[in-house]
PDB file of N, CA and C in Angstrom:
ATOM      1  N   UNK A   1     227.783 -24.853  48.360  1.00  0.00           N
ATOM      2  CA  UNK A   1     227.341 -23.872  47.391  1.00  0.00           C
ATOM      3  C   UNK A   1     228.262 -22.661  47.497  1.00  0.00           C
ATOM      4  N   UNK A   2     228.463 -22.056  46.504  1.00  0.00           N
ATOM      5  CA  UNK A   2     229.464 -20.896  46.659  1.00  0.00           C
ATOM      6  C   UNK A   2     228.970 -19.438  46.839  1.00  0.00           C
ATOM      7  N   UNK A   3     229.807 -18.895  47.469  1.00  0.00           N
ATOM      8  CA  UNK A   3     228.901 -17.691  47.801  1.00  0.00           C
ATOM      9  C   UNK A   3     228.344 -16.608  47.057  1.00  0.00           C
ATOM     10  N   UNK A   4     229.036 -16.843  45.683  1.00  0.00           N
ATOM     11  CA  UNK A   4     228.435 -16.146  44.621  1.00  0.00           C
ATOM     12  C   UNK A   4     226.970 -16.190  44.142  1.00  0.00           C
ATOM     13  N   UNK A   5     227.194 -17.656  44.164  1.00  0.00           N
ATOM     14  CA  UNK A   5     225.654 -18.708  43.926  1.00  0.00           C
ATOM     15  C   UNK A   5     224.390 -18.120  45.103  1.00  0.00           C
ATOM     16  N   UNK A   6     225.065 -18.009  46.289  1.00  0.00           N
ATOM     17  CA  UNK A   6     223.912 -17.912  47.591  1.00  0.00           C
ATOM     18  C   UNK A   6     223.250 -16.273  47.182  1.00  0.00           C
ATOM     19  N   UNK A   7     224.706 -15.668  46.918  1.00  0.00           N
ATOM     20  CA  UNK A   7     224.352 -14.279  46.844  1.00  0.00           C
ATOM     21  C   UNK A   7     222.899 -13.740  45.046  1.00  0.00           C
ATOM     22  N   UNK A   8     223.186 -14.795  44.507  1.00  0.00           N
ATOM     23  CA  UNK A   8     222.229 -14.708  43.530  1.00  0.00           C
ATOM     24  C   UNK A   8     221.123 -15.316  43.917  1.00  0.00           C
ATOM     25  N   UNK A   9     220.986 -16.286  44.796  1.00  0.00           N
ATOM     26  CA  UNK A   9     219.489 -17.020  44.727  1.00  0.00           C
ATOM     27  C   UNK A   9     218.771 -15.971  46.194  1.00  0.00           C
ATOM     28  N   UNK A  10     219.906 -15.596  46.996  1.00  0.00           N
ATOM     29  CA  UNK A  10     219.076 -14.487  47.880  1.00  0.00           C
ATOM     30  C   UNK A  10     218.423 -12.980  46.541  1.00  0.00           C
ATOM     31  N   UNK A  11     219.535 -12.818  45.814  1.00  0.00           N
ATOM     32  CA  UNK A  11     218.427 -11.500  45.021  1.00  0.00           C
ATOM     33  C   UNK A  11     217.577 -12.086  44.203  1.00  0.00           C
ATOM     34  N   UNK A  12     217.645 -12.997  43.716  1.00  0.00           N
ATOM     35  CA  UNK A  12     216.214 -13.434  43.263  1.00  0.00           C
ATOM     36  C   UNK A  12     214.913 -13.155  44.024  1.00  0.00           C
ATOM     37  N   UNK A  13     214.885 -13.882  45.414  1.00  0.00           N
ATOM     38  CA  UNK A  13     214.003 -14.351  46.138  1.00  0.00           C
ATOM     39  C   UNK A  13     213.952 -13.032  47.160  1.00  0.00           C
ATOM     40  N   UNK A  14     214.491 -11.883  46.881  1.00  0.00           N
ATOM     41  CA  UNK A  14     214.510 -10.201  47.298  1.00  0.00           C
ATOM     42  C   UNK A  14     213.507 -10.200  46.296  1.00  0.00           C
ATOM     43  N   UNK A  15     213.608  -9.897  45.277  1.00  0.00           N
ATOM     44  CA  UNK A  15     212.967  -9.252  43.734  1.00  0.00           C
ATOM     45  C   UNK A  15     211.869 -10.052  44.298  1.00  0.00           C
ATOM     46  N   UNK A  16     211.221 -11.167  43.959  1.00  0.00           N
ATOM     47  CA  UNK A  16     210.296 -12.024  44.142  1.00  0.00           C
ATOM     48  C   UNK A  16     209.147 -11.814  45.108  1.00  0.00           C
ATOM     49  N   UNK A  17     210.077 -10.956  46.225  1.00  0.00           N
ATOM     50  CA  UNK A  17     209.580 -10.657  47.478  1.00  0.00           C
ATOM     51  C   UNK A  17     208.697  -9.474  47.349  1.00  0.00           C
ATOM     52  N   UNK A  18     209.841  -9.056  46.564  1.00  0.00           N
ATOM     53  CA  UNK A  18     209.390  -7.272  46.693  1.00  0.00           C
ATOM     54  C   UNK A  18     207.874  -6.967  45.533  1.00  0.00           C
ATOM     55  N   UNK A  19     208.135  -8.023  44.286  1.00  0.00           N
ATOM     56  CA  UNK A  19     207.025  -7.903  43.686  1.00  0.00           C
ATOM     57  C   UNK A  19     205.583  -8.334  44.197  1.00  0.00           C
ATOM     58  N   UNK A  20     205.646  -9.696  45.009  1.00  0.00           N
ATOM     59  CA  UNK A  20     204.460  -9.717  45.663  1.00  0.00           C
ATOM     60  C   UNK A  20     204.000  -9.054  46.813  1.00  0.00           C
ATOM     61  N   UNK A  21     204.730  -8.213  47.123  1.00  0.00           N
ATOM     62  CA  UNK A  21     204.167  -7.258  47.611  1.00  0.00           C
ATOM     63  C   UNK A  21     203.945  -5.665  47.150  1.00  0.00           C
ATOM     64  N   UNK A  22     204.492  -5.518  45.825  1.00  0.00           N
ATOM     65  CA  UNK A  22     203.811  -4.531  44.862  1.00  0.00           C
ATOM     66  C   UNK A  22     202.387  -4.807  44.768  1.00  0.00           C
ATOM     67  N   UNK A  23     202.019  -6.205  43.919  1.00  0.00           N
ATOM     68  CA  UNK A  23     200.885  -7.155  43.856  1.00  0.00           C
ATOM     69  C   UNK A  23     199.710  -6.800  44.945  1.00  0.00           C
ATOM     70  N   UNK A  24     200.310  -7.185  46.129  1.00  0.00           N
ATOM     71  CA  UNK A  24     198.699  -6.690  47.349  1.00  0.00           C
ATOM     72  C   UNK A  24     198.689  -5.482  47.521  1.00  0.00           C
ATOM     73  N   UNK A  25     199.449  -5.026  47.489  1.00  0.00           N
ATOM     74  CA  UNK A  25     199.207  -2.793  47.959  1.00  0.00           C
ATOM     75  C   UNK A  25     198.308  -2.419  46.974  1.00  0.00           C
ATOM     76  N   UNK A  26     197.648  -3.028  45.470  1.00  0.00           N
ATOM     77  CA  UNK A  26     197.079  -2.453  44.408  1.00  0.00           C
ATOM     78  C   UNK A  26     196.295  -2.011  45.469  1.00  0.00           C
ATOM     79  N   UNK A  27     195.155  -0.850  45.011  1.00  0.00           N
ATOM     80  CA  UNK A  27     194.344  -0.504  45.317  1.00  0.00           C
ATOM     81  C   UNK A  27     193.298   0.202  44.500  1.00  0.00           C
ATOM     82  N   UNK A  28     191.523  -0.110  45.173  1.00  0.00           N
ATOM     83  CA  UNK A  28     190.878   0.438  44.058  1.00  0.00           C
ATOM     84  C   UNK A  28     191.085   1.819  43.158  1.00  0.00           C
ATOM     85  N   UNK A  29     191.042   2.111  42.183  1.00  0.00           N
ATOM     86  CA  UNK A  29     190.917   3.185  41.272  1.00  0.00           C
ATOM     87  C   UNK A  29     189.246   3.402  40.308  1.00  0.00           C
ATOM     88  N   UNK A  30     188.949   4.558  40.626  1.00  0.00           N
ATOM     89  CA  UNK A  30     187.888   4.793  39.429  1.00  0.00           C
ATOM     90  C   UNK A  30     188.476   4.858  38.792  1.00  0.00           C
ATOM     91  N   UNK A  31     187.724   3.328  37.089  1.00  0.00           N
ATOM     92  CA  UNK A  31     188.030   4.304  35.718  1.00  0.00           C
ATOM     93  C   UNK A  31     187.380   4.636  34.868  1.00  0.00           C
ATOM     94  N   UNK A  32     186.033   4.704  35.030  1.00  0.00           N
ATOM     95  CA  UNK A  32     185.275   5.481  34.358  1.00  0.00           C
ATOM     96  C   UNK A  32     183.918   5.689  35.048  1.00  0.00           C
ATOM     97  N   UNK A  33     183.183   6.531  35.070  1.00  0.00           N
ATOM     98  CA  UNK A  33     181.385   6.660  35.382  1.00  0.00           C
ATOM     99  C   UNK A  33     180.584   7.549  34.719  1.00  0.00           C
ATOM    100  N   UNK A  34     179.059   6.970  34.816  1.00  0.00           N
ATOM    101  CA  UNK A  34     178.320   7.433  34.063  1.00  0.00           C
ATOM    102  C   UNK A  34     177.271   7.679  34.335  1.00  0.00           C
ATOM    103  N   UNK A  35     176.632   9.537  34.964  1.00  0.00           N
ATOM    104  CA  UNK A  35     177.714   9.906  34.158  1.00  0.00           C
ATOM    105  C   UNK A  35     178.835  10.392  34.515  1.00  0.00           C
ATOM    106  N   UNK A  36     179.637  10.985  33.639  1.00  0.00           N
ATOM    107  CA  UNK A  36     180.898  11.161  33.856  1.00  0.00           C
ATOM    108  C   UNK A  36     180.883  12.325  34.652  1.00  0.00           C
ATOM    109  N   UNK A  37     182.910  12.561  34.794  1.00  0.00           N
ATOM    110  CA  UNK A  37     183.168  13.848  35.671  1.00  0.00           C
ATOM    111  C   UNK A  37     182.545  15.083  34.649  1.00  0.00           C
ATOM    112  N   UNK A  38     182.094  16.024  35.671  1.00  0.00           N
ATOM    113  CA  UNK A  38     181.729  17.519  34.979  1.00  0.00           C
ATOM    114  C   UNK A  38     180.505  17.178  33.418  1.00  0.00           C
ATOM    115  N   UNK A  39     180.026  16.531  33.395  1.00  0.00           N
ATOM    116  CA  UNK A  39     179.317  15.893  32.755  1.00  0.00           C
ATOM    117  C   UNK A  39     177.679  16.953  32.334  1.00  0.00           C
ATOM    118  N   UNK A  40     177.058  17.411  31.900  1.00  0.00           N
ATOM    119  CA  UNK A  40     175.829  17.786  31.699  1.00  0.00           C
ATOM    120  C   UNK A  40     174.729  17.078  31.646  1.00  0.00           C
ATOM    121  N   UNK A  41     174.419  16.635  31.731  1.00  0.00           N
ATOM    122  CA  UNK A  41     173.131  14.960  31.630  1.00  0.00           C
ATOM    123  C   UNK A  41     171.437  15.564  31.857  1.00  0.00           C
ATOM    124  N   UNK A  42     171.033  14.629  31.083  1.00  0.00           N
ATOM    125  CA  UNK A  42     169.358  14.506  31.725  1.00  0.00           C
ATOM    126  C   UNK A  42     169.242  13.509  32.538  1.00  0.00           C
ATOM    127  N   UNK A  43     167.979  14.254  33.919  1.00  0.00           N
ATOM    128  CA  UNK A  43     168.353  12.930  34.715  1.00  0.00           C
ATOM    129  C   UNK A  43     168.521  11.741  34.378  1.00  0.00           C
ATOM    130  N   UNK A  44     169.624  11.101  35.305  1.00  0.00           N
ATOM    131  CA  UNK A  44     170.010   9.618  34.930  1.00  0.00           C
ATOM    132  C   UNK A  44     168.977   8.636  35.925  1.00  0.00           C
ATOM    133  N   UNK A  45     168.664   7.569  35.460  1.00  0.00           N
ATOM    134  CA  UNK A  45     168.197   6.565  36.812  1.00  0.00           C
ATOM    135  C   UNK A  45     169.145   6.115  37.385  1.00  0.00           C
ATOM    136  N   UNK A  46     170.117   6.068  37.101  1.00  0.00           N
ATOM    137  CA  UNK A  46     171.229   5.025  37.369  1.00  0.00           C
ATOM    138  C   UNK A  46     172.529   6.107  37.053  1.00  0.00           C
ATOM    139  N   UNK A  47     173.571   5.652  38.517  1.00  0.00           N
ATOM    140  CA  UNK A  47     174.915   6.058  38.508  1.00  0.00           C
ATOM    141  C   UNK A  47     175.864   5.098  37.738  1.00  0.00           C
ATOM    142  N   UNK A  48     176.490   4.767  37.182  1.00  0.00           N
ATOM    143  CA  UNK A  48     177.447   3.724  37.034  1.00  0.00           C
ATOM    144  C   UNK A  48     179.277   4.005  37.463  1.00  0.00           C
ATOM    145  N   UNK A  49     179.443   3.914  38.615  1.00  0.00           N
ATOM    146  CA  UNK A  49     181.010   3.709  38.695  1.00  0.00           C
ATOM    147  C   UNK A  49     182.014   2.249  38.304  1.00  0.00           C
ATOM    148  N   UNK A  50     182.881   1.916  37.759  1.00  0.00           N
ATOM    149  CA  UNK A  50     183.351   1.244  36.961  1.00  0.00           C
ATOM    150  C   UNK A  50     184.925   1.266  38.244  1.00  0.00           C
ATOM    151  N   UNK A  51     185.190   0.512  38.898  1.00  0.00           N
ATOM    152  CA  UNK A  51     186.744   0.623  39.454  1.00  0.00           C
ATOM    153  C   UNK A  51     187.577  -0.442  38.510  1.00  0.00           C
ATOM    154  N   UNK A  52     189.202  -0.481  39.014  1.00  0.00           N
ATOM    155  CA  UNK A  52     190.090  -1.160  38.369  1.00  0.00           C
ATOM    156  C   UNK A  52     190.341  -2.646  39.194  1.00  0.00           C
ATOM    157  N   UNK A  53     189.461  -2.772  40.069  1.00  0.00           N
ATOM    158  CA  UNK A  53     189.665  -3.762  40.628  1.00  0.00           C
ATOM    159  C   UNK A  53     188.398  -4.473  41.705  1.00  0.00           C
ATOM    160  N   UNK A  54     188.034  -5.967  41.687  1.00  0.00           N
ATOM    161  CA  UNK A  54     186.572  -6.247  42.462  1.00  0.00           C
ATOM    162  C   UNK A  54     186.488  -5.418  43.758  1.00  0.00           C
ATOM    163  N   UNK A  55     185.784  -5.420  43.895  1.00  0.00           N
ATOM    164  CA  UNK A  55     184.768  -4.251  45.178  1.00  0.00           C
ATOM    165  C   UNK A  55     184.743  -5.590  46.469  1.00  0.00           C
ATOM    166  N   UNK A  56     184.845  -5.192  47.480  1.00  0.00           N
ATOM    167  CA  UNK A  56     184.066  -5.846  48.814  1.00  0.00           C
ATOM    168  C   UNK A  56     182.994  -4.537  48.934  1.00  0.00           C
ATOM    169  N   UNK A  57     181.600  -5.518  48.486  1.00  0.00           N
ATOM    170  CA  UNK A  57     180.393  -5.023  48.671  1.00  0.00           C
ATOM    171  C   UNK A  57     180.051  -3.983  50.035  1.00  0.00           C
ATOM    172  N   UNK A  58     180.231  -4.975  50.716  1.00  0.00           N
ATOM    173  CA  UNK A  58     179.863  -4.886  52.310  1.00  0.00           C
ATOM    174  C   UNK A  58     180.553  -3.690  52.842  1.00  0.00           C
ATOM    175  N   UNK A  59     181.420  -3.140  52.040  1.00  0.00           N
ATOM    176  CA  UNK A  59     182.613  -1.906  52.678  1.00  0.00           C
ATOM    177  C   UNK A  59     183.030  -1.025  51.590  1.00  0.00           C
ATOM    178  N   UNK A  60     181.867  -0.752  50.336  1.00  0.00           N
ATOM    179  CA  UNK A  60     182.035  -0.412  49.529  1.00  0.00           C
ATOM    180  C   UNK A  60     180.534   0.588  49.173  1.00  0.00           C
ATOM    181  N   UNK A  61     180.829   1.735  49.053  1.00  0.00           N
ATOM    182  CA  UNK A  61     179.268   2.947  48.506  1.00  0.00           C
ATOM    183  C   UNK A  61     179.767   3.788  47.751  1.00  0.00           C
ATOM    184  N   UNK A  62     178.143   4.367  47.511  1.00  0.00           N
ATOM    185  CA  UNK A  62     178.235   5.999  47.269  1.00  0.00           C
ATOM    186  C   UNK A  62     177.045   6.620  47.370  1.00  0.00           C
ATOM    187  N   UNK A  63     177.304   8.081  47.732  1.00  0.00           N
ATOM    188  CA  UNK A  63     176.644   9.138  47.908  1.00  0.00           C
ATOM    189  C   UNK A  63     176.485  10.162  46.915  1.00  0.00           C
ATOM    190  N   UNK A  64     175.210  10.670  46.309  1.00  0.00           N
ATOM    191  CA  UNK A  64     174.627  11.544  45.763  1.00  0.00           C
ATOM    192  C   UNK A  64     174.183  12.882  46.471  1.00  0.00           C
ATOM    193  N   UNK A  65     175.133  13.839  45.831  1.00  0.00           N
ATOM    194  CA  UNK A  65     174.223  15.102  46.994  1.00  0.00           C
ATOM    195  C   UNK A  65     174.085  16.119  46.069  1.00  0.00           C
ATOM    196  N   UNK A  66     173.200  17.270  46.566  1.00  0.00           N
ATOM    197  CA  UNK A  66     172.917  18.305  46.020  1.00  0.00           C
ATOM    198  C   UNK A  66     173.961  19.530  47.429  1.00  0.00           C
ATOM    199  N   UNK A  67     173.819  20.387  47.119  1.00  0.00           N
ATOM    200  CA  UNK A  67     174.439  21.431  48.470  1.00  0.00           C
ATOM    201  C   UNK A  67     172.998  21.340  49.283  1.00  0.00           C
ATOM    202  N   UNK A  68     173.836  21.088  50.153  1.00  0.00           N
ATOM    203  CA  UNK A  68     173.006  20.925  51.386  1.00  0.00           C
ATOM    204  C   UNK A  68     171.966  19.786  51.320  1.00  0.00           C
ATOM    205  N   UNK A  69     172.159  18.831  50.889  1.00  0.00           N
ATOM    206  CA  UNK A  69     170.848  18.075  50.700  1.00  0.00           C
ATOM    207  C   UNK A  69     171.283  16.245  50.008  1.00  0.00           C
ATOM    208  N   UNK A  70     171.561  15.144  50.908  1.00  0.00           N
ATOM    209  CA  UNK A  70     171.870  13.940  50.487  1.00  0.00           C
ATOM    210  C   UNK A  70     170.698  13.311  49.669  1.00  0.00           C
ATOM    211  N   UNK A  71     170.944  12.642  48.300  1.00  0.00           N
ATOM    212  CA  UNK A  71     169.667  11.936  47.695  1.00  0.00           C
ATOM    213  C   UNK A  71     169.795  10.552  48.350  1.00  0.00           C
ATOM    214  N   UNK A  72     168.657  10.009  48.619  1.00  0.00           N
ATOM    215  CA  UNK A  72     168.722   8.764  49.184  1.00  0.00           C
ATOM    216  C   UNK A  72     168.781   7.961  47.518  1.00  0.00           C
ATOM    217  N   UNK A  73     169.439   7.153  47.876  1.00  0.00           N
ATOM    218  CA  UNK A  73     170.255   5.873  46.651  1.00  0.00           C
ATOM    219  C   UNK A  73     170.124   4.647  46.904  1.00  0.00           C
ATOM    220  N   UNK A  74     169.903   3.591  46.153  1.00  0.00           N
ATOM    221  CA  UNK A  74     170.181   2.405  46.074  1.00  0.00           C
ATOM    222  C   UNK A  74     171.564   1.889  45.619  1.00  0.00           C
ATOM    223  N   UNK A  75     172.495   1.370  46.573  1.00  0.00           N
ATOM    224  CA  UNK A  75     173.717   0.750  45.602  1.00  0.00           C
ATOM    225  C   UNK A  75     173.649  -0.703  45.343  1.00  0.00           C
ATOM    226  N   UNK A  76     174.010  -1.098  44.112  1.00  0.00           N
ATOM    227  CA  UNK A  76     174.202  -2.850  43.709  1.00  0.00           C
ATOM    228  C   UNK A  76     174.903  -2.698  43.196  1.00  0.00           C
ATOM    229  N   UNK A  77     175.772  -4.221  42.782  1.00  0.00           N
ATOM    230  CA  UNK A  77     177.363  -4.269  42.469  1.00  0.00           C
ATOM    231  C   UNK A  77     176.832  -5.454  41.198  1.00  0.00           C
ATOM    232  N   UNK A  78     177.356  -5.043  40.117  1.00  0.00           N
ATOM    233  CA  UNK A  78     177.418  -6.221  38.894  1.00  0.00           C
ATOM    234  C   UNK A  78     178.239  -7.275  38.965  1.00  0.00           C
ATOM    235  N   UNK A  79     177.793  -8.326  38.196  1.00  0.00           N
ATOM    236  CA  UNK A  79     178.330  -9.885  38.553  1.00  0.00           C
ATOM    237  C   UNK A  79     179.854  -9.636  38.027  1.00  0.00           C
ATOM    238  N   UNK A  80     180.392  -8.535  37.269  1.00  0.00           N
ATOM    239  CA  UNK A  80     181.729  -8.499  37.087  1.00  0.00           C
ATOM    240  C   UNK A  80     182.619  -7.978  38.697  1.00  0.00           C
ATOM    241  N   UNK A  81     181.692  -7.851  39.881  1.00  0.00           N
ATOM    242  CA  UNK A  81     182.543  -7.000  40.785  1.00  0.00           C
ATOM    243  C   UNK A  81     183.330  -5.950  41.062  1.00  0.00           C
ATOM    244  N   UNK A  82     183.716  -5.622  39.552  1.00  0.00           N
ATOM    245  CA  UNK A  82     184.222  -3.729  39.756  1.00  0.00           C
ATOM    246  C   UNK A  82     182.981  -2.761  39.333  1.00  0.00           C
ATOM    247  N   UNK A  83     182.189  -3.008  39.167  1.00  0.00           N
ATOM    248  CA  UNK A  83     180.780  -1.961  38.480  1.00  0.00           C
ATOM    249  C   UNK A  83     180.167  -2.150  39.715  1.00  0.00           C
ATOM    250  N   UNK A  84     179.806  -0.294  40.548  1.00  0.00           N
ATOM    251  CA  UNK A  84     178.819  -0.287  41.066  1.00  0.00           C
ATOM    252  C   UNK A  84     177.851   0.603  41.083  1.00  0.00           C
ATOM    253  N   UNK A  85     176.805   0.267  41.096  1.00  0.00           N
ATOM    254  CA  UNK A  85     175.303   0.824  40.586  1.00  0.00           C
ATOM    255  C   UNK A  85     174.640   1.384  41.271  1.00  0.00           C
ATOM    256  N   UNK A  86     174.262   3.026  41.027  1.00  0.00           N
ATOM    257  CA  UNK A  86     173.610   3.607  42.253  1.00  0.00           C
ATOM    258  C   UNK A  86     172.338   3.943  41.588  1.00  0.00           C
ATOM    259  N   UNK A  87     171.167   3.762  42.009  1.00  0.00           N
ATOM    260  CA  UNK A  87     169.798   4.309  42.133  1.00  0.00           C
ATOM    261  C   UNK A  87     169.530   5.056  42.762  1.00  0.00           C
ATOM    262  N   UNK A  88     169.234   5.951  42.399  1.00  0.00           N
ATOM    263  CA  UNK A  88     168.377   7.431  43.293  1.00  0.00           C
ATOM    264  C   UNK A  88     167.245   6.637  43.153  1.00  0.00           C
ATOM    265  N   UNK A  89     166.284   6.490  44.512  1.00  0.00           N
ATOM    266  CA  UNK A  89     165.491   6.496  44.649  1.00  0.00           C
ATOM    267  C   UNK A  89     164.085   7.577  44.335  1.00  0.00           C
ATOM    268  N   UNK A  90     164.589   8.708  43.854  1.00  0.00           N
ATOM    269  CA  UNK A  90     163.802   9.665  43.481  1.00  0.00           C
ATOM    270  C   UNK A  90     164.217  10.274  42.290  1.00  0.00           C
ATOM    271  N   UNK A  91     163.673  10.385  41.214  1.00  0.00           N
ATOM    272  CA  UNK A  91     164.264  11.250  40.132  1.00  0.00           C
ATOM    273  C   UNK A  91     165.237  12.336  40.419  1.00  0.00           C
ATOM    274  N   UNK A  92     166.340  12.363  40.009  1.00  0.00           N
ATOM    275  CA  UNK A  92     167.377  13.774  39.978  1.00  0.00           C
ATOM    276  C   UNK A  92     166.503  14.948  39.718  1.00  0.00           C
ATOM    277  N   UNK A  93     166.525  16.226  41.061  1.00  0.00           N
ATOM    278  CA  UNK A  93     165.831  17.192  39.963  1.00  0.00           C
ATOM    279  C   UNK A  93     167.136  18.530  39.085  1.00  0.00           C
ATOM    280  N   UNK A  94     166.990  18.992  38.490  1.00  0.00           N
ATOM    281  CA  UNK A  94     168.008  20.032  37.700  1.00  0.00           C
ATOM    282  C   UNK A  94     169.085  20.470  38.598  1.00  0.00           C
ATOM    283  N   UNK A  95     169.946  20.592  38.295  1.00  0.00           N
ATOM    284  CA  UNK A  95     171.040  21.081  39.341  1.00  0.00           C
ATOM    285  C   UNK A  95     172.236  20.570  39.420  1.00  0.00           C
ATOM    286  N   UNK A  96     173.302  20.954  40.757  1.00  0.00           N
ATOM    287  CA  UNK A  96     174.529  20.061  40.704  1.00  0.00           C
ATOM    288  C   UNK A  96     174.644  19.234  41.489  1.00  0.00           C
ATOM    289  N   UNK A  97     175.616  17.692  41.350  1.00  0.00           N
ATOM    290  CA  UNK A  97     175.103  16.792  42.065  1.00  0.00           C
ATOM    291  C   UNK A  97     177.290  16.559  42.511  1.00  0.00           C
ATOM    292  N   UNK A  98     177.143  15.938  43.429  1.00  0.00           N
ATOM    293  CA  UNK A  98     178.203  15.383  43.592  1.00  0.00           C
ATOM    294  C   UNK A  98     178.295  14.574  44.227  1.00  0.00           C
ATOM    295  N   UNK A  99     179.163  12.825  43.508  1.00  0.00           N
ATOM    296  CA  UNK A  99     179.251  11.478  43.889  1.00  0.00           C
ATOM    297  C   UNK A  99     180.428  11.418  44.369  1.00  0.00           C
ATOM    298  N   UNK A 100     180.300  10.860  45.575  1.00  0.00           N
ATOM    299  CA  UNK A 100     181.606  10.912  47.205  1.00  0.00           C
ATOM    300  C   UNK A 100     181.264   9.276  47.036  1.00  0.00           C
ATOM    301  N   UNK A 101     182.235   8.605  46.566  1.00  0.00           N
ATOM    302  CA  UNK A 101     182.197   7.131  46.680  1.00  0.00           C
ATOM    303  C   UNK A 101     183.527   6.233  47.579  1.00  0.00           C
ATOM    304  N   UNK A 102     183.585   5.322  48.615  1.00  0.00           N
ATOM    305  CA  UNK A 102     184.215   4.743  48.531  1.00  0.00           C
ATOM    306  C   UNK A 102     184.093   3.210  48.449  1.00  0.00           C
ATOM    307  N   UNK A 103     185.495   2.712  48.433  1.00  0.00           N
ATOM    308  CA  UNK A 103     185.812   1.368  47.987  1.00  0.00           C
ATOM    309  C   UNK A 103     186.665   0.663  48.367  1.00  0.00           C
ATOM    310  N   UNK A 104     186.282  -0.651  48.820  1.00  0.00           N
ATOM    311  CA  UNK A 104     187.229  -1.421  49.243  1.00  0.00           C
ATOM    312  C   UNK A 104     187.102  -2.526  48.622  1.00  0.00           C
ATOM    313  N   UNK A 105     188.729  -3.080  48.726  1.00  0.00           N
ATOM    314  CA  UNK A 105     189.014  -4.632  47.687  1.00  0.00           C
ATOM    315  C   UNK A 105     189.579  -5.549  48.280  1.00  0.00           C
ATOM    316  N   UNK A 106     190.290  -6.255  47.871  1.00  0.00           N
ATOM    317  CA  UNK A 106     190.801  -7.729  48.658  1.00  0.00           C
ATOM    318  C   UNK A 106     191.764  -7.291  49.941  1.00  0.00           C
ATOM    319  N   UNK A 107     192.502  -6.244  49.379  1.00  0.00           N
ATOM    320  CA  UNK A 107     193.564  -5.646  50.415  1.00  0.00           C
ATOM    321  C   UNK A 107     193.179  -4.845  51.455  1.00  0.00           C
ATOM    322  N   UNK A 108     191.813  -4.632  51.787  1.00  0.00           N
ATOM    323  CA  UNK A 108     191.178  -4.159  52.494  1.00  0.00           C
ATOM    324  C   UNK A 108     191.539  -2.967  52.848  1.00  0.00           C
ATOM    325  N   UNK A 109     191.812  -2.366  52.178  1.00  0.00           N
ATOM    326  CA  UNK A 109     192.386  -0.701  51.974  1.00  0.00           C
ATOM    327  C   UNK A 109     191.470  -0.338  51.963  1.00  0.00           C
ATOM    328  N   UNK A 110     191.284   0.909  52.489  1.00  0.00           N
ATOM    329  CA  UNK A 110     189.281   2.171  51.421  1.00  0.00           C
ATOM    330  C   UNK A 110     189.929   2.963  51.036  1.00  0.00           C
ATOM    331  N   UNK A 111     189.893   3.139  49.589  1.00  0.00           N
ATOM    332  CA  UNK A 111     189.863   4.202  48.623  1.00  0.00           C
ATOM    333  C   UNK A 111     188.666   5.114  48.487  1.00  0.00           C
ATOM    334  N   UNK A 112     188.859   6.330  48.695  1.00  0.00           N
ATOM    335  CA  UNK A 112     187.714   7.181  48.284  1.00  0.00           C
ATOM    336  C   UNK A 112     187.848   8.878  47.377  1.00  0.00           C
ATOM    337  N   UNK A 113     186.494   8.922  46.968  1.00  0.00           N
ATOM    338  CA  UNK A 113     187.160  10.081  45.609  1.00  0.00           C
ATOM    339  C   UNK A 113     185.706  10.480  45.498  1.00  0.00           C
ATOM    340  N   UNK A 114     185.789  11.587  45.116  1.00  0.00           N
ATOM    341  CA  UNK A 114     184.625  12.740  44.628  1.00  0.00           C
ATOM    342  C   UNK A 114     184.787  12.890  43.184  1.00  0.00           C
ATOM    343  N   UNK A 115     182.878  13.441  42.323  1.00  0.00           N
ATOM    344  CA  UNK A 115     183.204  13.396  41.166  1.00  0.00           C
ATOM    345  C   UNK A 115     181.998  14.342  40.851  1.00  0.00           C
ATOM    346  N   UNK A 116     181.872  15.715  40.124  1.00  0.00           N
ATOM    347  CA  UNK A 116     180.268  16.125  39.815  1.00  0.00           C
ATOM    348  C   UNK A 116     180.058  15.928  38.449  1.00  0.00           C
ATOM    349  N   UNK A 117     178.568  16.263  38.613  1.00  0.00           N
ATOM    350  CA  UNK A 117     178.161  16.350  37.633  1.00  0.00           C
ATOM    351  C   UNK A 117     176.657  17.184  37.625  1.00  0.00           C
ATOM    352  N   UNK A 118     176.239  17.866  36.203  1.00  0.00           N
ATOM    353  CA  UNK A 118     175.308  18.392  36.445  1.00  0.00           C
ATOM    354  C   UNK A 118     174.146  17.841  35.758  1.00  0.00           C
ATOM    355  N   UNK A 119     172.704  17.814  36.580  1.00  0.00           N
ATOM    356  CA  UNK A 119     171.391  17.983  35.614  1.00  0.00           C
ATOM    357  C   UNK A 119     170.708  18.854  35.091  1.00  0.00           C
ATOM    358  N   UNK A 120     170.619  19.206  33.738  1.00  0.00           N
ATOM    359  CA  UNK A 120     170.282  19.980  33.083  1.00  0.00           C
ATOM    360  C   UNK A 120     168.032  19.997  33.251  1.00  0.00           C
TER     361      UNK A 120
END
């Protein structure tokens, strides 16, 4: 084989390399919740965070707080695997709330991110 030839099928199989490992570094992203950032709302029953990629349940939350004060929550994950679902166990009462969520995915990375919102 000539060395021109070797020298092309090695940058191929560089490139090739380098993309599957672009591929596993993804990592989760919020892209949307509801409700949303800076948001005004009547209490919600339900949080909805939405990521860009399936969740590992087991290594994956979130937290509802007021200042000074954690709401106890229920989290469940929808059969699509990036939607996860928080229940306050107690009605929201008026005020500001802020959701501290993290997330982990196949790459076993944890992503985590803050988001408020208020009840009117």
């Amino acid at each position: 084989m000539k060395m021109s030839k070797m020298l092309g099928l090695a940058a191929v199989a560089g490139a090739a390399a380098m993309l599957a490992a672009t591929g596993a570094q993804a990592h989760a992203k919020l892209v949307s919740s509801n409700p949303g950032a800076n948001a005004t709302v009547a209490a919600p029953k339900q949080l909805v965070l939405k990521f860009s990629e399936k969740l590992q349940p087991k290594f994956s939350g979130a937290d509802v707080a007021m200042p000074g004060m954690v709401t106890p929550a229920k989290v469940s994950f929808a059969k699509d695997g990036k939607t996860m679902i928080v229940q306050p166990t107690a009605a929201l009462m008026a005020g500001a709330y802020t959701v501290k969520w993290h997330a982990v995915t196949a790459d076993t990375h944890r992503m985590q991110g803050t988001y408020s919102f208020t009840v009117r």
